[in-house]
PDB file of N, CA and C in Angstrom:
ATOM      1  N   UNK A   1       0.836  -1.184   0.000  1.00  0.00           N
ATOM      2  CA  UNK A   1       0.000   0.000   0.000  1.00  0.00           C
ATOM      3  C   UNK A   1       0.880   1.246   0.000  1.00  0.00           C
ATOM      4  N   UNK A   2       0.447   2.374  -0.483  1.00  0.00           N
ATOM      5  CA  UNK A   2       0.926   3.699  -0.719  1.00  0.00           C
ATOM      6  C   UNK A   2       0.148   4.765  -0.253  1.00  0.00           C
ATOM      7  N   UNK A   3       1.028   5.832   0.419  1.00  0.00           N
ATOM      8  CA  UNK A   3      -0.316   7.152   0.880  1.00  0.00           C
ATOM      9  C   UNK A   3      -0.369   7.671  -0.835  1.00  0.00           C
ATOM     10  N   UNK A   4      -1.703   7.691  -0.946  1.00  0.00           N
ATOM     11  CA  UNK A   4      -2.484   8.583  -1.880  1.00  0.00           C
ATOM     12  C   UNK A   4      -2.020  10.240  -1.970  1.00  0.00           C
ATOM     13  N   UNK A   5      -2.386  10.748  -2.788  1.00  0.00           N
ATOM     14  CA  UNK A   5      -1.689  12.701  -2.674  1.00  0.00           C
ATOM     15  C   UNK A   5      -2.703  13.094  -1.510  1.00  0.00           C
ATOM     16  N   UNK A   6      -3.556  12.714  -1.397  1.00  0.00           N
ATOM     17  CA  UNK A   6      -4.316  13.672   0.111  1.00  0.00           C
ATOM     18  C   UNK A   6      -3.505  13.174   1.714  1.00  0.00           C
ATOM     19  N   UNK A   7      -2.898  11.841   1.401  1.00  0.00           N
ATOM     20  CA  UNK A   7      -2.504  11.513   2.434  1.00  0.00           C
ATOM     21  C   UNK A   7      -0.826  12.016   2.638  1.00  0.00           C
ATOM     22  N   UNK A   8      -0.463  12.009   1.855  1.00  0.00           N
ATOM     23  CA  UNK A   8       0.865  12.924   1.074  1.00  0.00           C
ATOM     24  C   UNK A   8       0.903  14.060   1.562  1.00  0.00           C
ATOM     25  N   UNK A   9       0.015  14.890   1.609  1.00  0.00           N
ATOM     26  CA  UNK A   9       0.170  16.041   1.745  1.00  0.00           C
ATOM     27  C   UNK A   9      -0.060  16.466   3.030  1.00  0.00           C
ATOM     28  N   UNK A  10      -1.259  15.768   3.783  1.00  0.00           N
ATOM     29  CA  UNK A  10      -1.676  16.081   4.832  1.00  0.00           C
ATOM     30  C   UNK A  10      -0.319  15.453   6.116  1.00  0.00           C
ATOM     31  N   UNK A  11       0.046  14.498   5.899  1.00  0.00           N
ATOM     32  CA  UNK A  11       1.550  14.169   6.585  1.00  0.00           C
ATOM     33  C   UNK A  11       2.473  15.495   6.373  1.00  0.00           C
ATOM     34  N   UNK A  12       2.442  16.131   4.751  1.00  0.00           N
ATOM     35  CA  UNK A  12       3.482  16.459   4.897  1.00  0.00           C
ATOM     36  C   UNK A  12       3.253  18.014   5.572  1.00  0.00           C
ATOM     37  N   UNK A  13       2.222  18.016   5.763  1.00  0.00           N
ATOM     38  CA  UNK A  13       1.669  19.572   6.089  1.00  0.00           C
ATOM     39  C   UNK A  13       1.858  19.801   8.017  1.00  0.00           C
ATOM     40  N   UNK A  14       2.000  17.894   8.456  1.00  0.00           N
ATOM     41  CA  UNK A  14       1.739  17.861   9.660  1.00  0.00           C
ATOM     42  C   UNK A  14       3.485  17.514  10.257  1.00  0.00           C
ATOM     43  N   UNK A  15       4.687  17.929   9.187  1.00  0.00           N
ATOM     44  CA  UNK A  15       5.969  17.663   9.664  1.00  0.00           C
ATOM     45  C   UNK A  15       6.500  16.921   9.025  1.00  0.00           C
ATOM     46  N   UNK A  16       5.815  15.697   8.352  1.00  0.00           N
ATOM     47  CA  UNK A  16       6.692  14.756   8.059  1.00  0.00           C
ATOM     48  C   UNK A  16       7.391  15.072   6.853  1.00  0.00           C
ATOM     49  N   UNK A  17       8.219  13.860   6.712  1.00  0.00           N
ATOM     50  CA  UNK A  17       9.036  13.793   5.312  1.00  0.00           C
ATOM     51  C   UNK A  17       8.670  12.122   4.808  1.00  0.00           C
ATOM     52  N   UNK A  18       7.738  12.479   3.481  1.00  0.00           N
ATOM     53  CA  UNK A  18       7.606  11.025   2.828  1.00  0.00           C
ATOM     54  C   UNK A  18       8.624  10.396   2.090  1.00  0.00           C
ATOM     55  N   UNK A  19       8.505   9.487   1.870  1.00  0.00           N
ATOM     56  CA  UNK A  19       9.544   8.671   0.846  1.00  0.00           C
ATOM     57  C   UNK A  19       9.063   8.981  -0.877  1.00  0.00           C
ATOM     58  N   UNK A  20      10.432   8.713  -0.877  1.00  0.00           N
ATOM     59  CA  UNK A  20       9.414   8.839  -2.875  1.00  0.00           C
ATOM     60  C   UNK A  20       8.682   7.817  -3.170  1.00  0.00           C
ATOM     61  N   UNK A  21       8.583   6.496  -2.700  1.00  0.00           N
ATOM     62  CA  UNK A  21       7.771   5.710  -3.557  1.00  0.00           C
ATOM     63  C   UNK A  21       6.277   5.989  -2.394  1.00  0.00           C
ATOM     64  N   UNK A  22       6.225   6.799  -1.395  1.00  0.00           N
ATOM     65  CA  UNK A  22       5.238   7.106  -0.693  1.00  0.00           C
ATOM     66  C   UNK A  22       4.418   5.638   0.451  1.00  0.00           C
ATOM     67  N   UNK A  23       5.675   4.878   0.403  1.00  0.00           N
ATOM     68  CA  UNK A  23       5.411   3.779   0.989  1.00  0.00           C
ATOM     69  C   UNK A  23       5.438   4.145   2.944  1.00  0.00           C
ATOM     70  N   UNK A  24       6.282   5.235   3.339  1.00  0.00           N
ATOM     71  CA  UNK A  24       6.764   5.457   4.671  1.00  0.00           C
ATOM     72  C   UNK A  24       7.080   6.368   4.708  1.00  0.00           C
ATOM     73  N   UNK A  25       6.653   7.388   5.924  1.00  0.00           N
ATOM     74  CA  UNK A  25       6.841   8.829   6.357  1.00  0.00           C
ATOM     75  C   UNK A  25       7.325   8.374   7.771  1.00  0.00           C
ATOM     76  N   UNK A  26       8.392   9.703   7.552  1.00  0.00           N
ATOM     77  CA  UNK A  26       8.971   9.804   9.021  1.00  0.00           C
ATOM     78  C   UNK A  26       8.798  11.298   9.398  1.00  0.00           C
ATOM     79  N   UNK A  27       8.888  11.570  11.006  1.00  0.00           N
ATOM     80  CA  UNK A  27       8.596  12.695  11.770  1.00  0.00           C
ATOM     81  C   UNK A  27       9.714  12.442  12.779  1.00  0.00           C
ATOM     82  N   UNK A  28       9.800  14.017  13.359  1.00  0.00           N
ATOM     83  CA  UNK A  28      10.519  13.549  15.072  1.00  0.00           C
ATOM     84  C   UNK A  28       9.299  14.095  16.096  1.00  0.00           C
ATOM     85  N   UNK A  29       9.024  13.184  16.978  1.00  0.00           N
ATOM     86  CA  UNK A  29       8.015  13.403  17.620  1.00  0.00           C
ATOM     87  C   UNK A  29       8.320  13.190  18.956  1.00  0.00           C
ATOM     88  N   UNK A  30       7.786  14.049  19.953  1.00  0.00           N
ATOM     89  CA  UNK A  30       7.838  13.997  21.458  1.00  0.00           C
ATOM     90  C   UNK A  30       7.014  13.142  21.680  1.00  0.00           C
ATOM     91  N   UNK A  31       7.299  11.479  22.123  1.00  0.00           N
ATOM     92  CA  UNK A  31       6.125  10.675  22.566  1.00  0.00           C
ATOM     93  C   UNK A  31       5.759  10.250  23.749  1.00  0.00           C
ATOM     94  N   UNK A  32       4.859  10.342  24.855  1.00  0.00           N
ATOM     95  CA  UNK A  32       4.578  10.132  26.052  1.00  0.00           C
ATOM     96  C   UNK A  32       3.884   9.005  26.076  1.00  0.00           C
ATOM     97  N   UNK A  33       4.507   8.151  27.209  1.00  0.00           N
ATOM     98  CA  UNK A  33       3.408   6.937  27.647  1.00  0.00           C
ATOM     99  C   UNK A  33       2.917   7.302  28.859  1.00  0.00           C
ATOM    100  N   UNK A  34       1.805   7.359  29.145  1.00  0.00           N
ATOM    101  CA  UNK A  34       1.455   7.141  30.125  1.00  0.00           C
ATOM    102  C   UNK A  34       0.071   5.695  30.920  1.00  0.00           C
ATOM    103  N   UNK A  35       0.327   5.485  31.612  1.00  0.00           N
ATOM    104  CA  UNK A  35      -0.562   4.067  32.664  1.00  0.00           C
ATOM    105  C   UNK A  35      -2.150   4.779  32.252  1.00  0.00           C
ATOM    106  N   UNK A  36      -3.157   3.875  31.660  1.00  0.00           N
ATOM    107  CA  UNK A  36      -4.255   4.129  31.417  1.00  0.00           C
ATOM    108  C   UNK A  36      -4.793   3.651  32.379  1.00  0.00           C
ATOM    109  N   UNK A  37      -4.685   2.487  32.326  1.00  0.00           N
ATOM    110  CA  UNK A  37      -5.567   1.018  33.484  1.00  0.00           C
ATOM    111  C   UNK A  37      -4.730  -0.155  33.142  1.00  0.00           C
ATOM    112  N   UNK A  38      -5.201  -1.472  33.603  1.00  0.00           N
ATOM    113  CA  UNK A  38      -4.495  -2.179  33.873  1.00  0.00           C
ATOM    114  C   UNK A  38      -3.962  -2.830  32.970  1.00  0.00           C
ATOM    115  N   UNK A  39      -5.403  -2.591  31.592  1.00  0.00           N
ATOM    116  CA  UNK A  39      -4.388  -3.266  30.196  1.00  0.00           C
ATOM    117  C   UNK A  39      -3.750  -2.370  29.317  1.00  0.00           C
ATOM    118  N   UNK A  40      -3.780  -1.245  29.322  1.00  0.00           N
ATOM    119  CA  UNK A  40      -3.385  -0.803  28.417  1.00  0.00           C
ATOM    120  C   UNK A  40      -2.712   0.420  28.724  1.00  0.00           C
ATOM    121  N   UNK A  41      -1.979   1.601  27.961  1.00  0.00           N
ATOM    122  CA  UNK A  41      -1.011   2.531  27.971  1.00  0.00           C
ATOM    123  C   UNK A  41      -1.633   3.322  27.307  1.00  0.00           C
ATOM    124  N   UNK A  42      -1.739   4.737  27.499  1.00  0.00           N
ATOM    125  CA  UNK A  42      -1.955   5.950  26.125  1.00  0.00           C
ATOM    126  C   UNK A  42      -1.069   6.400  25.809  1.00  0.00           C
ATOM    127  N   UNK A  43      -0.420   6.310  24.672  1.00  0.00           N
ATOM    128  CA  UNK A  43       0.806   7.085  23.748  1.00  0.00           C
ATOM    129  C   UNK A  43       0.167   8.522  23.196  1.00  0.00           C
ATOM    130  N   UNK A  44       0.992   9.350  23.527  1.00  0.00           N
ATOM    131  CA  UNK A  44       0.304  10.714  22.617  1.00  0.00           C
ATOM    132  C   UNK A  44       1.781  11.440  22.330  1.00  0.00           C
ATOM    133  N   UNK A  45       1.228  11.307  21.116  1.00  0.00           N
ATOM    134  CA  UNK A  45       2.471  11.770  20.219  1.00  0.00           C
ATOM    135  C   UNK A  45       2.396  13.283  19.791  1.00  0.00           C
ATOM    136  N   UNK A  46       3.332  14.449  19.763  1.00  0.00           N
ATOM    137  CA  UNK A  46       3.318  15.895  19.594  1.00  0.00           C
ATOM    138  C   UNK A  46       4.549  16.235  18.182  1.00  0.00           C
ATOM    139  N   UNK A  47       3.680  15.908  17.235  1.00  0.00           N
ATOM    140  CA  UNK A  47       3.979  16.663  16.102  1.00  0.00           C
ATOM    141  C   UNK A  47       4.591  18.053  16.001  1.00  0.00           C
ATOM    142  N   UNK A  48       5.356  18.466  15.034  1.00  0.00           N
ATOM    143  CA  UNK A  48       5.829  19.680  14.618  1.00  0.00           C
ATOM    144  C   UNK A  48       5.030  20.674  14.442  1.00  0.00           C
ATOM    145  N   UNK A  49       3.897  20.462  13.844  1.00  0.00           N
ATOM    146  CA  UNK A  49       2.857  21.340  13.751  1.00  0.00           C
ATOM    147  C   UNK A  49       2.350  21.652  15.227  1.00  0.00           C
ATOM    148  N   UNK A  50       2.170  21.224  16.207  1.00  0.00           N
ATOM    149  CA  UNK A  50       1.762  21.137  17.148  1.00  0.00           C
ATOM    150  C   UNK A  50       0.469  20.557  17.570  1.00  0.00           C
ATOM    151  N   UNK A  51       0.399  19.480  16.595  1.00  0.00           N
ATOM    152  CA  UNK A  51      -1.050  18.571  16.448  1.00  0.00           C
ATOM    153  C   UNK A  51      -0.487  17.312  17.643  1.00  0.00           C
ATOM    154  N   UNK A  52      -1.682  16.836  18.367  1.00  0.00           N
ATOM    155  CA  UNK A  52      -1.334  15.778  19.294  1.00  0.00           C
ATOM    156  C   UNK A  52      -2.128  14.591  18.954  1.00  0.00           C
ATOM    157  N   UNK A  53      -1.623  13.656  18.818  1.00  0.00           N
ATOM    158  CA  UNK A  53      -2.487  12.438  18.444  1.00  0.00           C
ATOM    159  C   UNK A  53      -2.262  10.980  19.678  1.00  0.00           C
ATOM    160  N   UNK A  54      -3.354  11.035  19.882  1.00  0.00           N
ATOM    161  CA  UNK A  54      -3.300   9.538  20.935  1.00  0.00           C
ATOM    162  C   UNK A  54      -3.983   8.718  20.894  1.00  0.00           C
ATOM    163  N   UNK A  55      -3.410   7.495  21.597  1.00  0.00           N
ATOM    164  CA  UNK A  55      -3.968   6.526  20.995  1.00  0.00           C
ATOM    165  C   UNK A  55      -3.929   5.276  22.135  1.00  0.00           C
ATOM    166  N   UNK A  56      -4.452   4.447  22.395  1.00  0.00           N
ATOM    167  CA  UNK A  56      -4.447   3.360  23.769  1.00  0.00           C
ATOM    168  C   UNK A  56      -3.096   2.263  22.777  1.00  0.00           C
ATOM    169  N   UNK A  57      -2.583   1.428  23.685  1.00  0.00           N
ATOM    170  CA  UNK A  57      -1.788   0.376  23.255  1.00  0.00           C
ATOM    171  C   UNK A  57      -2.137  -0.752  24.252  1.00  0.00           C
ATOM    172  N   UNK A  58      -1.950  -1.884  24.283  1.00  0.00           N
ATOM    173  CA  UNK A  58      -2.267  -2.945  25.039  1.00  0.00           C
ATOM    174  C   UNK A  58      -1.051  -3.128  25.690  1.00  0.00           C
ATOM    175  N   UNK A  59      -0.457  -2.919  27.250  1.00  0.00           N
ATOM    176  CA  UNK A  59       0.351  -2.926  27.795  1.00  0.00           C
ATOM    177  C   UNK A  59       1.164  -4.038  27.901  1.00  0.00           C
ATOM    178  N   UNK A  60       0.875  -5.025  27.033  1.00  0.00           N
ATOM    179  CA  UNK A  60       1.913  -6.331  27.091  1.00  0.00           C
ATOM    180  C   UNK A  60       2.567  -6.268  25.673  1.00  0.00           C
ATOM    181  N   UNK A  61       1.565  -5.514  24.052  1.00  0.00           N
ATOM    182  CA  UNK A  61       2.194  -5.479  23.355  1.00  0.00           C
ATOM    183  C   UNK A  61       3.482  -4.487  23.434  1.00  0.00           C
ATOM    184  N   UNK A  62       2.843  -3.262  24.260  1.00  0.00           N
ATOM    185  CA  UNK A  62       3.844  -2.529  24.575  1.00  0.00           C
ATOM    186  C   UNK A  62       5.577  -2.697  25.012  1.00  0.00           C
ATOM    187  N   UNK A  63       4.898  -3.383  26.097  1.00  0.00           N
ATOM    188  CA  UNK A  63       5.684  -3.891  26.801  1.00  0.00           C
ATOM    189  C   UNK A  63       7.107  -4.905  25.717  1.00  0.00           C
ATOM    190  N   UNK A  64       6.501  -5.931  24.745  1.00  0.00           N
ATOM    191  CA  UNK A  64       7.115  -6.386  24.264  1.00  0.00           C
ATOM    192  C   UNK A  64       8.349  -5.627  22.630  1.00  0.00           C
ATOM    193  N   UNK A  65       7.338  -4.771  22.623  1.00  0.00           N
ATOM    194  CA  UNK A  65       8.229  -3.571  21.543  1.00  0.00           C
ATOM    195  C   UNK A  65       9.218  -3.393  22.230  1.00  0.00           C
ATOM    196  N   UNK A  66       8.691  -2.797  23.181  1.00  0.00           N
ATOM    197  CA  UNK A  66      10.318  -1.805  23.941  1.00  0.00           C
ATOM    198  C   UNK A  66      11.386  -3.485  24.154  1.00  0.00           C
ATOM    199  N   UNK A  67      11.207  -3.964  25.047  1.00  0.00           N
ATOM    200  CA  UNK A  67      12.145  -5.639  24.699  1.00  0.00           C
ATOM    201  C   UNK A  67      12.877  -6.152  23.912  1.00  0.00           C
ATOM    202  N   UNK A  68      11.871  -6.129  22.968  1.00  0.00           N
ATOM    203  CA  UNK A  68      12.683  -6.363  21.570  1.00  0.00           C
ATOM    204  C   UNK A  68      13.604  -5.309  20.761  1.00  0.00           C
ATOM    205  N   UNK A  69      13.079  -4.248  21.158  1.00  0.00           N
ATOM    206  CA  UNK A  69      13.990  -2.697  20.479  1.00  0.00           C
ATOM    207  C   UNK A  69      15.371  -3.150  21.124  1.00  0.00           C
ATOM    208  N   UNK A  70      15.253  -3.183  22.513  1.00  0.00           N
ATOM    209  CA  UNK A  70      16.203  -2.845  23.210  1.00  0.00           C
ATOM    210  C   UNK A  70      17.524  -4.536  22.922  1.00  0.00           C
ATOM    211  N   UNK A  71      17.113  -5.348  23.158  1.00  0.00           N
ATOM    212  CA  UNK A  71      17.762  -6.386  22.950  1.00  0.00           C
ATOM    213  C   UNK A  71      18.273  -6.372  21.377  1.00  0.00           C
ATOM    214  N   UNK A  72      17.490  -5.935  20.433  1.00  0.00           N
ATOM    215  CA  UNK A  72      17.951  -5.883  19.183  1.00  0.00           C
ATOM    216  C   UNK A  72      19.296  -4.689  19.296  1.00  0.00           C
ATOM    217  N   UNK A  73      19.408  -3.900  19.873  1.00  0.00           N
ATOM    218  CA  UNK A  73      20.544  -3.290  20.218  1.00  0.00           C
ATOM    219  C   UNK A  73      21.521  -3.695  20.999  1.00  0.00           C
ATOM    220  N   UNK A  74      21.194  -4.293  21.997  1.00  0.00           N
ATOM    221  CA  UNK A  74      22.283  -4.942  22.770  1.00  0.00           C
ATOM    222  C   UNK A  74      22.964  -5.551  21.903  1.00  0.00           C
ATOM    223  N   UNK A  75      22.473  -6.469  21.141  1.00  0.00           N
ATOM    224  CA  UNK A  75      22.765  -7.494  20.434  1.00  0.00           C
ATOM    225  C   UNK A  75      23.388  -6.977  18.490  1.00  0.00           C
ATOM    226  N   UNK A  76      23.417  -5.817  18.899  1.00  0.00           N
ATOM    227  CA  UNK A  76      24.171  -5.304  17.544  1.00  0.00           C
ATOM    228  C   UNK A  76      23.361  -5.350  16.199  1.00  0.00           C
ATOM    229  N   UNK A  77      22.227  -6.199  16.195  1.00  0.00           N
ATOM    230  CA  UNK A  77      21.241  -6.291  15.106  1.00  0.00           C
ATOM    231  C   UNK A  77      20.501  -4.813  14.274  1.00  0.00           C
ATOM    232  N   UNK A  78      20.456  -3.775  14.951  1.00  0.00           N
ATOM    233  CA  UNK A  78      19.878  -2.764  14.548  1.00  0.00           C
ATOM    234  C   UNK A  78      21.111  -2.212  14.044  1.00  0.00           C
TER     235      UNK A  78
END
């Protein structure tokens, strides 16, 4: 899948920088976790524009990202 030009634009209007084949946009973003309840985490992410977007995560998938990030570094893989 590919962002479309509305989706293109609206990323790029909100900070990012797309790729040329429009497959992946990247941003630098201030991201906060914070404890929702018992399953889950709210991430809210603060865009360049100064748009905030949040969103719940399930605190074990969470949990297992950061794990794996981190061991993939220990371990020289990244």
């Amino acid at each position: 899948m590919k962002f479309d030009e509305k989706e293109r634009a609206l990323l790029t209007d909100a900070g990012f920088v797309v790729a040329d084949n429009n497959r992946a946009a990247y941003v630098k973003a201030t991201i906060v976790v914070a404890a929702h309840d018992d399953e889950s985490f709210w991430l809210t992410l603060s865009l360049p524009n100064e748009t905030r977007i949040a969103c719940s995560v399930p605190r074990d998938q969470m949990t297992l990202a950061i794990r794996g990030g981190f061991a993939s570094r220990q371990s020289g893989l990244q």
